[in-house]
Protein backbone atom coordinates (compact mmCIF):
# COMPACT_ATOMS: atom_id res chain seq x y z
CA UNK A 1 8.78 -6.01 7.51
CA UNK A 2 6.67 -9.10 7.81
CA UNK A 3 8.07 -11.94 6.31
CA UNK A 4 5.73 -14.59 4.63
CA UNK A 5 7.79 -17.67 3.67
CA UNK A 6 11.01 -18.92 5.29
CA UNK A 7 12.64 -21.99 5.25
CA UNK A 8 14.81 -23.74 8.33
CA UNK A 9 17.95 -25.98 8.14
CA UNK A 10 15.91 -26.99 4.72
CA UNK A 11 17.96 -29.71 2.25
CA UNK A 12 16.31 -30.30 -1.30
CA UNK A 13 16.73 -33.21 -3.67
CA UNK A 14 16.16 -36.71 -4.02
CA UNK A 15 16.24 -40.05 -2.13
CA UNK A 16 19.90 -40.44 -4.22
CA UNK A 17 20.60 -36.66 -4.49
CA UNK A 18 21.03 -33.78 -2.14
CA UNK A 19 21.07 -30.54 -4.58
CA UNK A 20 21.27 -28.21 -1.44
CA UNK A 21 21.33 -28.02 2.07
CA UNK A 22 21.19 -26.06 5.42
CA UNK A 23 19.07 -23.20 3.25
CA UNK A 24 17.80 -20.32 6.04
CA UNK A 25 15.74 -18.66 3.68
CA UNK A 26 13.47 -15.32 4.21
CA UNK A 27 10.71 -13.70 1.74
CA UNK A 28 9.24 -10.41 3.08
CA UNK A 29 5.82 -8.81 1.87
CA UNK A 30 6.24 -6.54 -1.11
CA UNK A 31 9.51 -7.85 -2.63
CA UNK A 32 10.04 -8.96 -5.96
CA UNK A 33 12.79 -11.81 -5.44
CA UNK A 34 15.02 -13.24 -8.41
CA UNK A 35 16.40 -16.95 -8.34
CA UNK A 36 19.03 -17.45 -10.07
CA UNK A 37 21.35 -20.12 -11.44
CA UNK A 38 23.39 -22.53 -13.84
CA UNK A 39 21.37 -25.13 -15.43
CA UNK A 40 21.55 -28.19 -13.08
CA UNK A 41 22.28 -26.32 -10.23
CA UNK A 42 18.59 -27.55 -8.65
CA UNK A 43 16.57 -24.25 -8.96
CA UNK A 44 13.58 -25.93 -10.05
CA UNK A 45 14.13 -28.57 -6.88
CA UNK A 46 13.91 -25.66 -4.60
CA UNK A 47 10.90 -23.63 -6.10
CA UNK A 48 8.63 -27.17 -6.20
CA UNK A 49 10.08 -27.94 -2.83
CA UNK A 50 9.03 -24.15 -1.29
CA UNK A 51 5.88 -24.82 -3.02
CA UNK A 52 4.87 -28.14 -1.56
CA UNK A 53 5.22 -29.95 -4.62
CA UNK A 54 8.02 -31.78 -3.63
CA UNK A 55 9.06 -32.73 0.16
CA UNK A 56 11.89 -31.50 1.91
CA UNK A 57 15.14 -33.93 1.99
CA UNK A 58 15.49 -32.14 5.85
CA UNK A 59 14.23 -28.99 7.57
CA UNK A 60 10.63 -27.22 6.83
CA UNK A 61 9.62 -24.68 4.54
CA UNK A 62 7.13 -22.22 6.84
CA UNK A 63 4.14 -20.06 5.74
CA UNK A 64 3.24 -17.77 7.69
CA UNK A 65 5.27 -19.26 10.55
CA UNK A 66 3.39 -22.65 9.06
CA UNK A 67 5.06 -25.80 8.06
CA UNK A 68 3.53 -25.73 4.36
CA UNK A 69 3.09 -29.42 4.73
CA UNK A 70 0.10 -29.07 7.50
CA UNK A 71 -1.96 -26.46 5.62
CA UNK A 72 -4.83 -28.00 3.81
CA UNK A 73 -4.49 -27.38 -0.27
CA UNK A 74 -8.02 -25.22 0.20
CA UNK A 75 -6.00 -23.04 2.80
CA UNK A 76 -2.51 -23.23 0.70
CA UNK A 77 -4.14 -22.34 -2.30
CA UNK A 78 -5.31 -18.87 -0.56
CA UNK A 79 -2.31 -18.15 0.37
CA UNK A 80 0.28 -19.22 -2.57
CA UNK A 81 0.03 -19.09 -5.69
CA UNK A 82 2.41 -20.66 -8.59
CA UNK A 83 2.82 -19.79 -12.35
CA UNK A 84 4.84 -22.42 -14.58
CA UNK A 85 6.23 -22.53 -18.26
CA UNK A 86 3.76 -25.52 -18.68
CA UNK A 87 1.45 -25.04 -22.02
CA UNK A 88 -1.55 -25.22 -20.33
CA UNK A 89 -4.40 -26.56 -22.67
CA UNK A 90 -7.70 -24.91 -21.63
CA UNK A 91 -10.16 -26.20 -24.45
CA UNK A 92 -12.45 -22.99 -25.47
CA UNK A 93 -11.76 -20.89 -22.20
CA UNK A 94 -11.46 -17.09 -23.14
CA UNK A 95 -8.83 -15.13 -20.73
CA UNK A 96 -11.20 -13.88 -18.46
CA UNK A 97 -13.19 -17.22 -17.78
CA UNK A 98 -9.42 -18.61 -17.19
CA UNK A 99 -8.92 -15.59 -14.76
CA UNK A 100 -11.50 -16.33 -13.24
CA UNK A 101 -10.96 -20.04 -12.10
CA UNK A 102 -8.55 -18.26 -9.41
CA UNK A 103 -11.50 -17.78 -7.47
CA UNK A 104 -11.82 -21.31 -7.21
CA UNK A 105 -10.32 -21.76 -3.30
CA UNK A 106 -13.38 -19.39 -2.48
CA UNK A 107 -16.37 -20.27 -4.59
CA UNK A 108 -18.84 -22.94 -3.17
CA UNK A 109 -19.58 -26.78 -4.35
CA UNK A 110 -21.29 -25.12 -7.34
CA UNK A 111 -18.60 -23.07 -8.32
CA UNK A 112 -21.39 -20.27 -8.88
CA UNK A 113 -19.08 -16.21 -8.76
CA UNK A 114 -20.69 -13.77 -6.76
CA UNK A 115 -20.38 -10.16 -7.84
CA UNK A 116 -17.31 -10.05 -5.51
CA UNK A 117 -15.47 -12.64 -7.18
CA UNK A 118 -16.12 -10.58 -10.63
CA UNK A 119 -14.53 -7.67 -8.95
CA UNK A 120 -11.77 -9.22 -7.85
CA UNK A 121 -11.14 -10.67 -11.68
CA UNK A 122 -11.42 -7.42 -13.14
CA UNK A 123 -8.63 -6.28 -10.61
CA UNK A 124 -6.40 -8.70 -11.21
CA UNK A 125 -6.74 -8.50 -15.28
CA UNK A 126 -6.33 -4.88 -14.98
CA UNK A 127 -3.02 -5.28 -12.51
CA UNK A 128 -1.55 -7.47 -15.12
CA UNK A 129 -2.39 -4.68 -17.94
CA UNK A 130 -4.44 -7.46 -19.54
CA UNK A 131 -7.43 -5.69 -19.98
CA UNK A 132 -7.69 -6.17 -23.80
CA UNK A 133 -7.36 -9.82 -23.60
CA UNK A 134 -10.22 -10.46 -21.43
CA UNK A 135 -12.60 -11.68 -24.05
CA UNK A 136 -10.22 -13.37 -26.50
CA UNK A 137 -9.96 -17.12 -26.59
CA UNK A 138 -7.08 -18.40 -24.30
CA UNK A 139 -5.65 -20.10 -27.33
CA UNK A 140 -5.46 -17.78 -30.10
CA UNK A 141 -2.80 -15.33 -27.66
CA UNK A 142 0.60 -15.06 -27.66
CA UNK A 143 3.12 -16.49 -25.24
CA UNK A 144 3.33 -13.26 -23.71
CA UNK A 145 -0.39 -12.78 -23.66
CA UNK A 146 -0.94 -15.89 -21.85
CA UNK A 147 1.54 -15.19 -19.35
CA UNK A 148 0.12 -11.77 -18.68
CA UNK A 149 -3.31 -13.65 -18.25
CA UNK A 150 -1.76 -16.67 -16.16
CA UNK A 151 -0.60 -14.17 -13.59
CA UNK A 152 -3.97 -12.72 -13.70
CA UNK A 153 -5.59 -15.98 -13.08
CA UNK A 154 -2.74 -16.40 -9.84
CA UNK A 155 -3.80 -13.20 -8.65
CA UNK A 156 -7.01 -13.97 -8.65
CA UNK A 157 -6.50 -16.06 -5.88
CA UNK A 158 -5.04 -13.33 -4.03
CA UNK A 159 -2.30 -15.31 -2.94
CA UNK A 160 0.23 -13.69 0.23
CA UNK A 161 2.96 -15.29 -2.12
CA UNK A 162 3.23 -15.23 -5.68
CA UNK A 163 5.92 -18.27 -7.17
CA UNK A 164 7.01 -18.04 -11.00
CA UNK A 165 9.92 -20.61 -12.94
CA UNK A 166 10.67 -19.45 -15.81
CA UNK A 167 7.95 -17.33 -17.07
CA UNK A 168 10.07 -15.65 -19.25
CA UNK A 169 11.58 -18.08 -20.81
CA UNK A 170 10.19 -18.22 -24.39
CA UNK A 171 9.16 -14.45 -25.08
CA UNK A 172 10.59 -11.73 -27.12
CA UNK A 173 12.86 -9.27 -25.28
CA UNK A 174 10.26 -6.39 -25.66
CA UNK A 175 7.75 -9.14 -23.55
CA UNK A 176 10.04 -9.94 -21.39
CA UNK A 177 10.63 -6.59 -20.05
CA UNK A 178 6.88 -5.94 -19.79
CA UNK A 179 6.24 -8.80 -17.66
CA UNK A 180 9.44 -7.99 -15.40
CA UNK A 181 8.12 -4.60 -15.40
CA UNK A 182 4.61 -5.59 -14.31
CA UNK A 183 6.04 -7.99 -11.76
CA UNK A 184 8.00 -4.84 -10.18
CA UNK A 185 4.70 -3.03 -9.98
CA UNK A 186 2.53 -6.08 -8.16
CA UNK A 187 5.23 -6.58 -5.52
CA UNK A 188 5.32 -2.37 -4.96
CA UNK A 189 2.35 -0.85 -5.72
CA UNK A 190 0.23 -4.22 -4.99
CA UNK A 191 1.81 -5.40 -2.06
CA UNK A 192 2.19 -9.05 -3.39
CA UNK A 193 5.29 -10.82 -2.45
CA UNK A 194 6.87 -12.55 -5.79
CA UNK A 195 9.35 -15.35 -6.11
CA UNK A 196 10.77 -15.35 -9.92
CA UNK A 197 13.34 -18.21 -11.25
CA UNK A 198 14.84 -16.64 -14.18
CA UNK A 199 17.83 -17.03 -16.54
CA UNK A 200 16.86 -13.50 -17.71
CA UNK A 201 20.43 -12.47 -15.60
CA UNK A 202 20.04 -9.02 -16.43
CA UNK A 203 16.70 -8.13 -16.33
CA UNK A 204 17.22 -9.76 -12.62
CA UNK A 205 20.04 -7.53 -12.09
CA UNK A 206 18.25 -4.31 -13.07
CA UNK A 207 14.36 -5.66 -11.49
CA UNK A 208 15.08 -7.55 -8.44
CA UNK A 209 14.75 -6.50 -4.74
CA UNK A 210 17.09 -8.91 -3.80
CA UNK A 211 19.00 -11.91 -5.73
CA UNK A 212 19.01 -15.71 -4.35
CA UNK A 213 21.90 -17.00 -6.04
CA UNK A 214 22.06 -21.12 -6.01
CA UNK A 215 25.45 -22.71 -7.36
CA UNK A 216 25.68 -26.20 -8.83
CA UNK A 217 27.09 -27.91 -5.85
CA UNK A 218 24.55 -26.25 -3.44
CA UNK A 219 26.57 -23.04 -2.23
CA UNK A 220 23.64 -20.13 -2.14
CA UNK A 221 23.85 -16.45 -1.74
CA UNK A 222 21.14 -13.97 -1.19
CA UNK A 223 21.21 -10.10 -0.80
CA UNK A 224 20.77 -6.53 -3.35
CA UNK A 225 21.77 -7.64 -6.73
CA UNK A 226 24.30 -4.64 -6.25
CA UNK A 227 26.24 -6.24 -3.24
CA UNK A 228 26.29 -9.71 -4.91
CA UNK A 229 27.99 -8.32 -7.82
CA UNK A 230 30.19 -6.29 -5.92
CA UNK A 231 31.48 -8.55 -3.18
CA UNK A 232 32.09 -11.41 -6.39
CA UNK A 233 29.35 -14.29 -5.56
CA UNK A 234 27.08 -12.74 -8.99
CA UNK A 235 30.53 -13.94 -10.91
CA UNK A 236 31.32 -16.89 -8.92
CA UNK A 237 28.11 -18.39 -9.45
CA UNK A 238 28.50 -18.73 -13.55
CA UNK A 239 32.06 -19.28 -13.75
CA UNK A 240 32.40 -21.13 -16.51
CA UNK A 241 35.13 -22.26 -19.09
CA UNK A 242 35.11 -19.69 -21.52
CA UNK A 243 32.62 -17.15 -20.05
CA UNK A 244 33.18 -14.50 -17.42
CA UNK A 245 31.05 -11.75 -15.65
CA UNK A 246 31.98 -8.16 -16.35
CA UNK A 247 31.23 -6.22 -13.15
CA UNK A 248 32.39 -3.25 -14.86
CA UNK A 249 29.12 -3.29 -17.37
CA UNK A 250 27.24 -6.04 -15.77
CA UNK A 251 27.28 -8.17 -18.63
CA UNK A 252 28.74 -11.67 -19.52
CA UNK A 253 32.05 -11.57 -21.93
CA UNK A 254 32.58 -14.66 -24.01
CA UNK A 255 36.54 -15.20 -23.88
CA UNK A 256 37.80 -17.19 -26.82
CA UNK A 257 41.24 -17.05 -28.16
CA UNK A 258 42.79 -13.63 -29.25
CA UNK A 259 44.89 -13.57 -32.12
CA UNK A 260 44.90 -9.47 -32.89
CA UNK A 261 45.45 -6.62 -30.89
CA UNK A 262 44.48 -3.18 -31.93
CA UNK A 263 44.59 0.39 -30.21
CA UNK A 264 40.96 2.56 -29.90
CA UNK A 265 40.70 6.16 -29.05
CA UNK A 266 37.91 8.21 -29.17
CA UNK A 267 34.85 8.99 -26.38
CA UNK A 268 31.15 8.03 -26.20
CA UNK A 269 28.91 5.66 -27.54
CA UNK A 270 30.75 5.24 -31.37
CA UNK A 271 34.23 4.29 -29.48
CA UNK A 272 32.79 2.05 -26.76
CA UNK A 273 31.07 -0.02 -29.22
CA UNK A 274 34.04 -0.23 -31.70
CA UNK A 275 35.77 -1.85 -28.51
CA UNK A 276 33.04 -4.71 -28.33
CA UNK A 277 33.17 -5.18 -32.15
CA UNK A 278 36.87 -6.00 -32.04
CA UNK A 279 36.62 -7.94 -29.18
CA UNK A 280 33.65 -9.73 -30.59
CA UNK A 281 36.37 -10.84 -33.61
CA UNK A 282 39.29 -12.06 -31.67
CA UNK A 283 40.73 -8.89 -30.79
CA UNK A 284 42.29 -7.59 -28.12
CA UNK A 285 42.50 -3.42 -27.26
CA UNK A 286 45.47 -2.18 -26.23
CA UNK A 287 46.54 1.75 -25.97
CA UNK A 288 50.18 0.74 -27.20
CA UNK A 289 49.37 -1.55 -30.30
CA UNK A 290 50.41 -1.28 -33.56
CA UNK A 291 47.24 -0.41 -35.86
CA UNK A 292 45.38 2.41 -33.92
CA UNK A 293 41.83 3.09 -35.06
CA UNK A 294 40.49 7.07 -33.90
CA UNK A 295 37.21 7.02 -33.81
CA UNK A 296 34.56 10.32 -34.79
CA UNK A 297 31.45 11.13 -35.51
CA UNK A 298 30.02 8.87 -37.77
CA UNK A 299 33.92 8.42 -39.01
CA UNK A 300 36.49 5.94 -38.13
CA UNK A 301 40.19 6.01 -39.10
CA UNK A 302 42.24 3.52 -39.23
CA UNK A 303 46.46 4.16 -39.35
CA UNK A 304 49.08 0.84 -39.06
CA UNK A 305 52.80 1.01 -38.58
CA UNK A 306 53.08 2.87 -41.31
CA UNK A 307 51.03 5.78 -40.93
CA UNK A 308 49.26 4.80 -43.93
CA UNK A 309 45.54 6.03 -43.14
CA UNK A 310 42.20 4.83 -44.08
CA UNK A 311 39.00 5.95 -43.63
CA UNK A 312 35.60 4.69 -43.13
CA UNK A 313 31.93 5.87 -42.89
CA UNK A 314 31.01 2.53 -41.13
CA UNK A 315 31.76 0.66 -37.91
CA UNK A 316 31.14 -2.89 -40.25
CA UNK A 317 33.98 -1.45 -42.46
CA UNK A 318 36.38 -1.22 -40.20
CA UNK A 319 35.70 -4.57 -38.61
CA UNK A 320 35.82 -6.45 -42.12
CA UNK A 321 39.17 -4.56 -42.81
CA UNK A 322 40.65 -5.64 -39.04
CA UNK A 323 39.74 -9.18 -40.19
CA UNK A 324 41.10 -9.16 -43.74
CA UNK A 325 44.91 -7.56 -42.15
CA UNK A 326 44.66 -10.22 -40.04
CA UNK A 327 44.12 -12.94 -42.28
CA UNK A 328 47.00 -11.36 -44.10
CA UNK A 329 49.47 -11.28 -41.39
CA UNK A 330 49.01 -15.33 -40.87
């Protein structure tokens, strides 16, 4: 598997600042590769610094087997190709014409597109699933449209490497998965090779070829998102006060103070997510507590010391009647 950017004994940061160091990185043709990270721990530092954007504290960054820093910005900018969160302001440019400035690295003094370089656009809009956008004014889409079109434009330069921070950041769930799911499809049915920094943890989780994890402090961990949650470093890396990875669901668990406990049985969907509404109110669930809620189709039942009984048609219900016998027992 041919691998088209790597990095040696590289350190990022600033004159004042080292944010990492001794990174031996490797990113292979075809991959789709997730960064990941707390805020501050420098992930923006390393994708301008893999870039060229920013200079290496120590080491190289190589394309190609290349120190990026020799290759002329005509030559770099056929062979990478980098998508920001930036608002870009592009006057009265409709999606395609912005599309097509890709093709700039290729096109002569005049800028004039042969029939070639209109191929190539119509390509890259279509890989992007952009295809209705092309003749709409850049500035009358939606985040999620322009991204789709950005990455059409970075395409069009048919870059070996494709670099994106944070291009998720401000859509919709329902956008976000599209553009995760056309990023999947570049890398595998396209061949591209696709860098991603995300805090879209598990969309990453569920998209990624591999994950580069990058903890405040500088430790960095790369591999299949599967063996970084399994061997700890996914959980490691956003330890925080107060939050905690689940490896169990692969979700993050906000752990506040409990002041209830309260016993669930039942199976399936209506009993696992009576579980996470208790726990989202303070409560922990226990097989041996006191109040014990059974759980049925589209019925919940709720019995205390007693054996007094109540029923409900509602998981909301239940969860306001947890809350007021709490408030009670205070």
């Amino acid at each position: 598997m041919s691998t088209i950017l790597s990095s040696q004994s590289l350190s990022i940061g600033y004159p004042n600042k080292t944010v990492a160091s001794s990174l031996n990185l490797r990113l292979t043709k075809g991959r789709l590769v997730c960064l990941l990270g707390p805020n501050g721990a420098g992930k923006s530092t390393l994708m301008r610094t893999l870039c060229a954007m920013q200079t290496p504290l120590a080491g190289q960054v190589l394309l190609n087997g290349v120190d990026i820093h020799t290759i002329s910005s005509r030559e770099l900018a056929r062979l990478l190709s980098v998508v920001l969160t930036d608002r870009v302001q592009v006057g009265l440019l409709s999606a395609y014409e912005l599309v097509s400035l890709g093709r700039y690295p290729y096109t002569g003094w005049n800028g004039r597109l042969s029939a070639e370089d209109h191929r190539i656009i119509r390509e890259s809009i279509e890989a992007t699933g952009a295809q209705d956008l092309a003749a709409r004014p850049v500035d009358e889409l939606s985040d999620g449209e322009r991204q789709k079109v950005l990455m059409a434009r970075a395409l069009a330069q048919q870059p070996q490497l494709l670099i994106l921070d944070e291009v998720t950041a401000f859509l919709d769930l329902p956008r976000r998965v599209d553009i995760m799911r056309t990023l999947r499809r570049l890398a595998h049915d396209h061949g591209a090779t696709i860098l991603l920094s995300t805090h879209d943890l598990d969309l990453a989780i569920r998209s990624a070829d591999e994950l580069w994890l990058l903890e405040k402090g500088g430790a960095f961990h790369c591999g299949a998102p599967e063996d970084l949650v399994l061997n700890g470093s996914f959980a490691q890396a956003f330890l925080s006060e107060g939050i905690e990875f689940n490896p169990a669901d692969g979700h993050f668990e906000l752990h506040g103070e409990r002041d209830g406990v309260a016993a669930v049985e039942g199976e399936g969907l209506p009993a696992l997510w009576t579980r996470r509404a208790l726990e989202r109110i303070g409560f922990s669930v226990h097989r041996e507590a006191s109040h014990r809620i059974v759980v049925e189709p589209d019925r919940w039942t709720l019995e205390d010391p007693s054996g007094t009984k109540q029923t409900f048609n509602s998981l909301h219900a239940v969860v306001e009647t947890m809350r007021d016998l709490r408030e009670e027992s205070k």
